[in-house]
PDB file of N, CA and C in Angstrom:
ATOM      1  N   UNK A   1     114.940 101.174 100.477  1.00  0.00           N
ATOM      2  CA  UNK A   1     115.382 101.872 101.642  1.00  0.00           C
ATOM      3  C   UNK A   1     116.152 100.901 102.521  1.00  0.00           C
ATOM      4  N   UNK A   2     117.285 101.298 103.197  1.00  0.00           N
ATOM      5  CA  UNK A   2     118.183 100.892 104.085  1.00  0.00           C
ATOM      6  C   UNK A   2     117.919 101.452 105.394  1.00  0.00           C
ATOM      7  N   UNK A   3     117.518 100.589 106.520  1.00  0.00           N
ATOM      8  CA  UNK A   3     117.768 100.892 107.314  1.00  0.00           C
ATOM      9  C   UNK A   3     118.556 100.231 108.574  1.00  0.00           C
ATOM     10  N   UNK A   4     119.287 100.809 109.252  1.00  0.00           N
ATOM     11  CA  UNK A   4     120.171  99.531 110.611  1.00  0.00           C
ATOM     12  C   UNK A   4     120.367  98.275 109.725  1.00  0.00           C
ATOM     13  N   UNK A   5     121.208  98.646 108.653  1.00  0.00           N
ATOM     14  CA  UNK A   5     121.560  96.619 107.412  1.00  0.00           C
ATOM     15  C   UNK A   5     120.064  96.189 107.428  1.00  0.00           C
ATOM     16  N   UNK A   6     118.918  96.835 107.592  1.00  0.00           N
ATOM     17  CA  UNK A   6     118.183  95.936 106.468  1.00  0.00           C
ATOM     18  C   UNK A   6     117.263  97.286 105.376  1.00  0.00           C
ATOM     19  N   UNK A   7     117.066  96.139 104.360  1.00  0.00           N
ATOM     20  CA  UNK A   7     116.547  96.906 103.073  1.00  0.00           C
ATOM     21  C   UNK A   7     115.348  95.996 102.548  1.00  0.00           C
ATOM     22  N   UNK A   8     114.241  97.400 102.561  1.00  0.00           N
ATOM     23  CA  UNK A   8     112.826  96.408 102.106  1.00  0.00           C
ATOM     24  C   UNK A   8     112.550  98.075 101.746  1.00  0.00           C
ATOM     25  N   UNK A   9     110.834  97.854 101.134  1.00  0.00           N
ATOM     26  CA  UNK A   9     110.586  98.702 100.187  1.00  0.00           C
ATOM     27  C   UNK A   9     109.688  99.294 101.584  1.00  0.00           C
ATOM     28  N   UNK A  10     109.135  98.460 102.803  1.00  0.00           N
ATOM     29  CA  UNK A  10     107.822  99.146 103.336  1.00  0.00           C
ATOM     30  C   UNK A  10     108.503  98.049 104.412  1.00  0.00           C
ATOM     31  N   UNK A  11     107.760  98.092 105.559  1.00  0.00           N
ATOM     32  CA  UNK A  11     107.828  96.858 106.880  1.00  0.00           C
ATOM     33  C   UNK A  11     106.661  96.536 106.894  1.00  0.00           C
ATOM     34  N   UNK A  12     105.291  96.137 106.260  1.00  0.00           N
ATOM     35  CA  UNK A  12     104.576  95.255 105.926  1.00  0.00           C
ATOM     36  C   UNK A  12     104.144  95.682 104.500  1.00  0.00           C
ATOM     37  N   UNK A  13     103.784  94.921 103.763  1.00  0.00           N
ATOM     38  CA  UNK A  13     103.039  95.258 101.993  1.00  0.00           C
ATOM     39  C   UNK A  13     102.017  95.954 102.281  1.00  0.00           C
ATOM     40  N   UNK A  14     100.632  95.163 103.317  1.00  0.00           N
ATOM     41  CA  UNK A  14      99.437  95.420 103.327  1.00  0.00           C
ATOM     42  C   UNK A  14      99.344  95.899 104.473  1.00  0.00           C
ATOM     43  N   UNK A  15      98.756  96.896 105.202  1.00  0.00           N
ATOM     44  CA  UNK A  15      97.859  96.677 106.485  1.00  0.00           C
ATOM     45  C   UNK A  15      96.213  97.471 106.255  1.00  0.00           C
ATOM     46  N   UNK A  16      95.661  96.486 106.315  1.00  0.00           N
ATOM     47  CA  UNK A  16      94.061  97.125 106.297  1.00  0.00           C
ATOM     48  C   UNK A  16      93.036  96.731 107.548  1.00  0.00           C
ATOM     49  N   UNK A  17      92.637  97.745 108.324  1.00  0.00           N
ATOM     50  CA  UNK A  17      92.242  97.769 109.814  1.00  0.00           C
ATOM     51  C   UNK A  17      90.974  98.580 109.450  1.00  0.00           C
ATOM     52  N   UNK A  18      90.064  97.333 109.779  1.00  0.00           N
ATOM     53  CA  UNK A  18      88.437  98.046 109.827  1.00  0.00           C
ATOM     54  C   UNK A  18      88.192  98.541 111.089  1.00  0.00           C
ATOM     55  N   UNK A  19      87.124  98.975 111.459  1.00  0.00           N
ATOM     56  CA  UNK A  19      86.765  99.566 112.797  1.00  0.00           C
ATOM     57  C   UNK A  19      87.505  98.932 113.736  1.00  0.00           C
ATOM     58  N   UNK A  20      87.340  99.208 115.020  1.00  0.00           N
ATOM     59  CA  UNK A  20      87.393  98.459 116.105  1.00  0.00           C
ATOM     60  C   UNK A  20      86.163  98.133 117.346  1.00  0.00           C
ATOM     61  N   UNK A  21      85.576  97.793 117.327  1.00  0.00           N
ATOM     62  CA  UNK A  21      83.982  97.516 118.079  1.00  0.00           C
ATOM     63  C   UNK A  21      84.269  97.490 119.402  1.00  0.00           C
ATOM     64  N   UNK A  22      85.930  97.276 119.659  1.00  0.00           N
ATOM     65  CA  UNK A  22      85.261  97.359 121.569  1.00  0.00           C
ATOM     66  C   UNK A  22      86.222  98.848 121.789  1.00  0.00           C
ATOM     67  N   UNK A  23      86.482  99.701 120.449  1.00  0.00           N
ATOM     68  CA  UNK A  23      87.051 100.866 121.132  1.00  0.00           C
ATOM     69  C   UNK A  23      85.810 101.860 120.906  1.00  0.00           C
ATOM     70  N   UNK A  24      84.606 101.181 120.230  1.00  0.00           N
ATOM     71  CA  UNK A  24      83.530 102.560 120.242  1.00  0.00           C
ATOM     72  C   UNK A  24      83.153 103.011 121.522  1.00  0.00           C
ATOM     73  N   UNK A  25      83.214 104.183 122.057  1.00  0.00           N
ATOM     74  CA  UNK A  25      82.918 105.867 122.713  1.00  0.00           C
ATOM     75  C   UNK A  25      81.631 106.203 122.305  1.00  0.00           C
ATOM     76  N   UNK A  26      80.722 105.973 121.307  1.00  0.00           N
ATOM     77  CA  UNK A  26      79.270 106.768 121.415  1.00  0.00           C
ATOM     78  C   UNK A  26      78.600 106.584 121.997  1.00  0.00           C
ATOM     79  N   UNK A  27      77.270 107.408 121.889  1.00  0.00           N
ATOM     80  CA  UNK A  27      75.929 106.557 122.383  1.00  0.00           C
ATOM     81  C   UNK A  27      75.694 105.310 122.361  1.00  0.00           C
ATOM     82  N   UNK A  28      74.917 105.019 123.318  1.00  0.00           N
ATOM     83  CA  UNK A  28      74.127 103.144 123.330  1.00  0.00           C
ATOM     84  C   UNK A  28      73.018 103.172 122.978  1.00  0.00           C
ATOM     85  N   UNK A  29      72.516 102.450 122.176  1.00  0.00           N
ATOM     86  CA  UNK A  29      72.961 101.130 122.035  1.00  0.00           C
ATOM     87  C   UNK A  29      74.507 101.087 120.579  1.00  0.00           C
ATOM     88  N   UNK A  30      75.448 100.416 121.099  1.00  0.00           N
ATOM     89  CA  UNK A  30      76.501 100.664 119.513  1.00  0.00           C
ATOM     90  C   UNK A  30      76.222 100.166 118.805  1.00  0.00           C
ATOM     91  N   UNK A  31      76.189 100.721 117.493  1.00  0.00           N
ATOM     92  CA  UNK A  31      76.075 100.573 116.031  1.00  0.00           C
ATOM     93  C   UNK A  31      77.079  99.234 115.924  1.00  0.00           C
ATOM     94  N   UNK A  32      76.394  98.786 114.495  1.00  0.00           N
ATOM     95  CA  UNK A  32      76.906  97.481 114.001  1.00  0.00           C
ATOM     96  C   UNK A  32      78.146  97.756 113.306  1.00  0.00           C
ATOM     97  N   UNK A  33      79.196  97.473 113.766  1.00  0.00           N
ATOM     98  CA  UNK A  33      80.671  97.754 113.326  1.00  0.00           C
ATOM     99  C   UNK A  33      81.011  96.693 112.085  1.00  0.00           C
ATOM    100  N   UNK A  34      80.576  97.187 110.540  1.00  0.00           N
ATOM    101  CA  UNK A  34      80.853  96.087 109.682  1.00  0.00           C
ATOM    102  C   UNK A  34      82.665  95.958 109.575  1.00  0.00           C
ATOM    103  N   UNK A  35      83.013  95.024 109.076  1.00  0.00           N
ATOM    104  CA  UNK A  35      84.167  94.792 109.045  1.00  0.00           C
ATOM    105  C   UNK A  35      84.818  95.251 106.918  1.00  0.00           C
ATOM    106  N   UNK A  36      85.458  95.541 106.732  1.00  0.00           N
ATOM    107  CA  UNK A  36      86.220  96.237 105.122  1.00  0.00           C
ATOM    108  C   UNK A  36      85.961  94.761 104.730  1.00  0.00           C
ATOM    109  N   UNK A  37      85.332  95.190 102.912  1.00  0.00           N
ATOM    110  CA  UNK A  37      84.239  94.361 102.498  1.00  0.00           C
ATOM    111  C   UNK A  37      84.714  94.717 100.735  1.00  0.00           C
ATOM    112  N   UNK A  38      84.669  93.922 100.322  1.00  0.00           N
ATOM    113  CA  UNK A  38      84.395  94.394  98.569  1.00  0.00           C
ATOM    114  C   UNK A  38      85.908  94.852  98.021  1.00  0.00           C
ATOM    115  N   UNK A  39      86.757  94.483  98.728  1.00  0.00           N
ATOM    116  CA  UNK A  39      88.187  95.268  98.014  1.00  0.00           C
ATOM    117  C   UNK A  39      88.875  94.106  97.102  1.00  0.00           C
ATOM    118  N   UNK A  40      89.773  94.812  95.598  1.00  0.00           N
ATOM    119  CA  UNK A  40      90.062  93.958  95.471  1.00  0.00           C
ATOM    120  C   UNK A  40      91.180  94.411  94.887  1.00  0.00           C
ATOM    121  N   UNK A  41      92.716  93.631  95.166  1.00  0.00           N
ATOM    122  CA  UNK A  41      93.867  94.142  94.648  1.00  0.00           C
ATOM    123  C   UNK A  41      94.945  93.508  94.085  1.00  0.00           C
ATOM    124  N   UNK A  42      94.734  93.903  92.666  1.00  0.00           N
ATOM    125  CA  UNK A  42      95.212  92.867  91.414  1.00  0.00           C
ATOM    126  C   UNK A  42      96.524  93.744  90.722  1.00  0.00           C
ATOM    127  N   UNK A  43      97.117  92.674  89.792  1.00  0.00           N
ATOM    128  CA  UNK A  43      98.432  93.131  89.225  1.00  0.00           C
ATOM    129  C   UNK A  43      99.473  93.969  89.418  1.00  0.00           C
ATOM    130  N   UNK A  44      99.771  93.697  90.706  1.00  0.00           N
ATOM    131  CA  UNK A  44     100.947  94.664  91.259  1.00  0.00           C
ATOM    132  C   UNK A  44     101.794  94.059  91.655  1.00  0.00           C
ATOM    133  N   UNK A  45     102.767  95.110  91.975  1.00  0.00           N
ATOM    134  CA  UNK A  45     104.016  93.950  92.771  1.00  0.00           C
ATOM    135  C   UNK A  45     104.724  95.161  94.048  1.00  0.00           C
ATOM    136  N   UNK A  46     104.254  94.503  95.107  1.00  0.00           N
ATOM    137  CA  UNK A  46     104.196  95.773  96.397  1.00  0.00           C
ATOM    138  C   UNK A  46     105.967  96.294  97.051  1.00  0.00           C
ATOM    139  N   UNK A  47     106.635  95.298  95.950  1.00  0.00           N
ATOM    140  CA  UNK A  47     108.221  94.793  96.944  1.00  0.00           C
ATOM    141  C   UNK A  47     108.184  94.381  97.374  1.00  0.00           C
ATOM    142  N   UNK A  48     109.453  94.469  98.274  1.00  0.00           N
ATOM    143  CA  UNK A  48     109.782  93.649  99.273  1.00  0.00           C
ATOM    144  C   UNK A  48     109.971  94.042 101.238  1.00  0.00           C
ATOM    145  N   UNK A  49     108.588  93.406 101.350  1.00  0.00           N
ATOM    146  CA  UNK A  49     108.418  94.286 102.696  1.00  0.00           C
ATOM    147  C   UNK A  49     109.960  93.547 103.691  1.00  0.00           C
ATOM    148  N   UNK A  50     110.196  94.091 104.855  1.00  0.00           N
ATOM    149  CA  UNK A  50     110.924  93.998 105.875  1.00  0.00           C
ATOM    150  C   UNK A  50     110.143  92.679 106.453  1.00  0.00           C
ATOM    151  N   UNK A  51     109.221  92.516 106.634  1.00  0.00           N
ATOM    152  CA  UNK A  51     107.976  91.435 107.737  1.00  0.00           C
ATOM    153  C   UNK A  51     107.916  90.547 106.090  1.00  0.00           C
ATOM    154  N   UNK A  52     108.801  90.119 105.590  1.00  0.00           N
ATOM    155  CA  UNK A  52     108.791  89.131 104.598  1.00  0.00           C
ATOM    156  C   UNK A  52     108.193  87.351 104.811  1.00  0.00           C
ATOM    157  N   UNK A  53     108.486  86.910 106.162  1.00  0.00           N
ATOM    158  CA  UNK A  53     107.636  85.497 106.815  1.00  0.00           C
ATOM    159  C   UNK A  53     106.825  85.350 106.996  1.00  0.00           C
ATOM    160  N   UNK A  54     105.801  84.346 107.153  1.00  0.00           N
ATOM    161  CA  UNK A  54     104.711  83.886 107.500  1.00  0.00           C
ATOM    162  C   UNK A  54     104.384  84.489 108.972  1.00  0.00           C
ATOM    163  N   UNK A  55     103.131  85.313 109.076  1.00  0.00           N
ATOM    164  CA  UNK A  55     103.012  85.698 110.547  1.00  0.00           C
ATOM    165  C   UNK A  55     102.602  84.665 111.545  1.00  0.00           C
ATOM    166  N   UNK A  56     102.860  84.937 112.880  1.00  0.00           N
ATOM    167  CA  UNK A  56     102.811  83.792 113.873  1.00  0.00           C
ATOM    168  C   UNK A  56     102.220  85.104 114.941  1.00  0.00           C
ATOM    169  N   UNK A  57     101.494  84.719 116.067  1.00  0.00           N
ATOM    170  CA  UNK A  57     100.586  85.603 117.252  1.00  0.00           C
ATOM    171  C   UNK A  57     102.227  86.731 117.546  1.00  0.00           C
ATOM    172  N   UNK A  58     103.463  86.207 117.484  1.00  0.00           N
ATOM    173  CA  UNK A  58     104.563  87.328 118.080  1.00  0.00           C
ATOM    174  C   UNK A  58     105.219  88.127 116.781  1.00  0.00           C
ATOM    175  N   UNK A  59     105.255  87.727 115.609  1.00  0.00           N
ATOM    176  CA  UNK A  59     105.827  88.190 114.191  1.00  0.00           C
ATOM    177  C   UNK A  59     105.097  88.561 113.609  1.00  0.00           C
ATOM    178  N   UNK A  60     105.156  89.810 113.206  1.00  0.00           N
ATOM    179  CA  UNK A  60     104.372  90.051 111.884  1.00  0.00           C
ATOM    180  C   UNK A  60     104.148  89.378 110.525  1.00  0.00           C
ATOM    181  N   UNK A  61     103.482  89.826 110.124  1.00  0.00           N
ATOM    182  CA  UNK A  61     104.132  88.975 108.061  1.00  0.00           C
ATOM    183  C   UNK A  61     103.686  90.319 107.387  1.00  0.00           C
ATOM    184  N   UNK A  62     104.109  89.734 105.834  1.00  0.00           N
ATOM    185  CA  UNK A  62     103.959  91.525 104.736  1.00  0.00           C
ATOM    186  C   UNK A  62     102.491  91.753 104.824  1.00  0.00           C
ATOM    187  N   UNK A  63     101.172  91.361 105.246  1.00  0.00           N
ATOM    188  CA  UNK A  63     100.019  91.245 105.474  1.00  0.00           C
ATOM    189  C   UNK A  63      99.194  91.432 106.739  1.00  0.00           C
ATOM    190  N   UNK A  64      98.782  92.471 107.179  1.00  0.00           N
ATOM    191  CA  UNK A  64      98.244  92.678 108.485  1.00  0.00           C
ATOM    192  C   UNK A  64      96.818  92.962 108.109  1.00  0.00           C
ATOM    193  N   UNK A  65      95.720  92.369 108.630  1.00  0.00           N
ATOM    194  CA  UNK A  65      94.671  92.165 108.455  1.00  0.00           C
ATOM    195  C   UNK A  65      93.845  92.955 109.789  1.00  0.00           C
ATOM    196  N   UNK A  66      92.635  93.513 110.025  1.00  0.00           N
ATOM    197  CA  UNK A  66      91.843  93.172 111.080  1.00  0.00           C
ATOM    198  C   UNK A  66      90.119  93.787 111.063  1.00  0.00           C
ATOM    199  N   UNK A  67      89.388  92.654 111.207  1.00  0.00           N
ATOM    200  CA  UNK A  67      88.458  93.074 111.131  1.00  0.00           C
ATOM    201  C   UNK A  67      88.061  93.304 109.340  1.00  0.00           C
ATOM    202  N   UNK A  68      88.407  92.364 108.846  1.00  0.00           N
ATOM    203  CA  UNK A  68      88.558  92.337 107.138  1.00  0.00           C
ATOM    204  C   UNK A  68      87.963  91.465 106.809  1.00  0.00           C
ATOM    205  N   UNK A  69      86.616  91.433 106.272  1.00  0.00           N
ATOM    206  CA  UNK A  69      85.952  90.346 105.117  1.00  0.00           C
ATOM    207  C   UNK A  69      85.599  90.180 104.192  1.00  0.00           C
ATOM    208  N   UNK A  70      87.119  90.154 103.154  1.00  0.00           N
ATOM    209  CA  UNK A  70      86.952  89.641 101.658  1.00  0.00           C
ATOM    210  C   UNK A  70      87.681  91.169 100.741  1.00  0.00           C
ATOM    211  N   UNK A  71      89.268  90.794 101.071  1.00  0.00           N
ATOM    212  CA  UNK A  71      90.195  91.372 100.509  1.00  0.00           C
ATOM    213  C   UNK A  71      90.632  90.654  99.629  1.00  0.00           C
ATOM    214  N   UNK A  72      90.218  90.739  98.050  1.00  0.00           N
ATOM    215  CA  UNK A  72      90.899  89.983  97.252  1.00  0.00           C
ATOM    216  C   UNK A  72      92.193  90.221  96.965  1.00  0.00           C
ATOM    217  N   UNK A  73      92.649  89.412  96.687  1.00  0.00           N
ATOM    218  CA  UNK A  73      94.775  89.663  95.907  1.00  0.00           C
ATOM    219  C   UNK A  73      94.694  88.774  95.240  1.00  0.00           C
ATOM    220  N   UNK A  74      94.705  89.345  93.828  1.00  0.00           N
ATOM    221  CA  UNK A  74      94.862  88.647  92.097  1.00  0.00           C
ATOM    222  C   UNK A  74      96.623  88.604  91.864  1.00  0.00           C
ATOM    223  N   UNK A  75      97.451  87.820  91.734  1.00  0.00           N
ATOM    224  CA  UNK A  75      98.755  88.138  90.971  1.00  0.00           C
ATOM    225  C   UNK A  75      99.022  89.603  91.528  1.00  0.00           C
ATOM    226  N   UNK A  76      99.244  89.143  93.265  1.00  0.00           N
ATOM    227  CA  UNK A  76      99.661  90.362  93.904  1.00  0.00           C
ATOM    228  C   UNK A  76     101.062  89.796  94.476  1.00  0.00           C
ATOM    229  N   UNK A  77     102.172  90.710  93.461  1.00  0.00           N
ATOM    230  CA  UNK A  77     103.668  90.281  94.553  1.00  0.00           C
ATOM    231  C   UNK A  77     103.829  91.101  95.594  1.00  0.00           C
ATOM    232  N   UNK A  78     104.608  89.956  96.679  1.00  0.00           N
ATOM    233  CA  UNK A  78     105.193  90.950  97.720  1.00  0.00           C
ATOM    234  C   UNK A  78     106.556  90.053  97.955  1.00  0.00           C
ATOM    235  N   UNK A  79     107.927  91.084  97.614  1.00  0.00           N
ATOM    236  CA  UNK A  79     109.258  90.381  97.907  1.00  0.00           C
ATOM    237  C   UNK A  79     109.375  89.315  96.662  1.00  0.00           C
ATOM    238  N   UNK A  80     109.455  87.743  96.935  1.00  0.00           N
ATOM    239  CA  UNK A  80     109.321  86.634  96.019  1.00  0.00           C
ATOM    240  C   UNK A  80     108.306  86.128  95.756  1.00  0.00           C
ATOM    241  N   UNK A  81     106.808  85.904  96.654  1.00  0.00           N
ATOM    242  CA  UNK A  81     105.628  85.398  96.810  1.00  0.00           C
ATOM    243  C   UNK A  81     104.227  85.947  95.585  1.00  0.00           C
ATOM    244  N   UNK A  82     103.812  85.314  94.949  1.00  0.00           N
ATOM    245  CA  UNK A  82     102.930  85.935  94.487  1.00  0.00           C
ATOM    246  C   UNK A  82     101.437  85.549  94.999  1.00  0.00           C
ATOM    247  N   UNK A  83     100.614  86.359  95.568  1.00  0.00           N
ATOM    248  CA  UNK A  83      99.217  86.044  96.486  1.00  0.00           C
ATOM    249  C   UNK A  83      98.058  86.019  95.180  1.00  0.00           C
ATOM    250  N   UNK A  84      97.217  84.983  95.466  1.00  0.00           N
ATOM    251  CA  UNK A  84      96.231  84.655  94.995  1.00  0.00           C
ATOM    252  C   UNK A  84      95.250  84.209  95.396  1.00  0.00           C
ATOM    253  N   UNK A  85      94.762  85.304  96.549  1.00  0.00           N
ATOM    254  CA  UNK A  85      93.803  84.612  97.991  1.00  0.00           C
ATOM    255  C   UNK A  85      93.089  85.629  98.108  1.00  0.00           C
ATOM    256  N   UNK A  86      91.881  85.076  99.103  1.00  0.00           N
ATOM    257  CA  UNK A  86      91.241  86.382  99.809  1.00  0.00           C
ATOM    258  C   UNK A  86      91.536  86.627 101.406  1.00  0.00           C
ATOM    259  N   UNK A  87      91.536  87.290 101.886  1.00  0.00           N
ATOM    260  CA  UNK A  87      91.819  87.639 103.017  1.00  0.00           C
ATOM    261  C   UNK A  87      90.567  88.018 103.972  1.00  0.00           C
ATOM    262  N   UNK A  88      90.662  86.950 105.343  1.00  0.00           N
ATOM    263  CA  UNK A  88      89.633  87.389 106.300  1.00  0.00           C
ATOM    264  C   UNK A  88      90.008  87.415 107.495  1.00  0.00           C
ATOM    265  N   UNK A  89      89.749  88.397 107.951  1.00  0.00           N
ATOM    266  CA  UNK A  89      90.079  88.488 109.645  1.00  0.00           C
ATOM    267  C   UNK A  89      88.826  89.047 110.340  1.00  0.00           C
ATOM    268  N   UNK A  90      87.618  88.639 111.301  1.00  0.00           N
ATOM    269  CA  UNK A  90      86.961  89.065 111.705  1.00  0.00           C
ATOM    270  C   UNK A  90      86.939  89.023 113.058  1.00  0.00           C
ATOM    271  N   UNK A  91      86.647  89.953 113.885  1.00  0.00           N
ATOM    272  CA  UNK A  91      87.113  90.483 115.258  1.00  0.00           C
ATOM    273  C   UNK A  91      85.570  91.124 115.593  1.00  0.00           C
TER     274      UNK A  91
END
């Protein structure tokens, strides 16, 4: 896809967003907000996202994480990069 001169397949590869613990609304006392657990994502090749760089606190990257503990990526492409990590973000 083309859009405004640029061409990528998606504008990030990944985004995986577990709960959010300070937006819970229920009853009190709040429940234990686990964070996305046990995933694992092997032999693919996702393209080539738009957010192709290393993310920094103002840039995105092809990988948006939150509240994530223990996203595997086996011989996962995105763009040129091939990932062979796990992924943690806990919030």
């Amino acid at each position: 896809m083309t859009l405004n001169g640029v061409t990528g397949s998606c504008f990030q590869a990944i985004v995986a967003q577990g709960h959010v613990a300070f937006d819970y609304n229920g009853p009190t006392p709040a429940p234990t907000i686990p964070p996305i657990t046990g995933v694992t994502i092997s032999n693919c090749n996702l393209g080539t996202a738009v957010c192709a760089g290393p993310a920094t606190s103002t840039t995105p990257g092809p990988i948006y994480a939150y509240n994530v503990n223990g996203i595997t990526l086996k011989n996962l492409v995105i763009g040129s990069t091939t990932y062979n990590t796990n992924v943690v973000d806990l919030r």
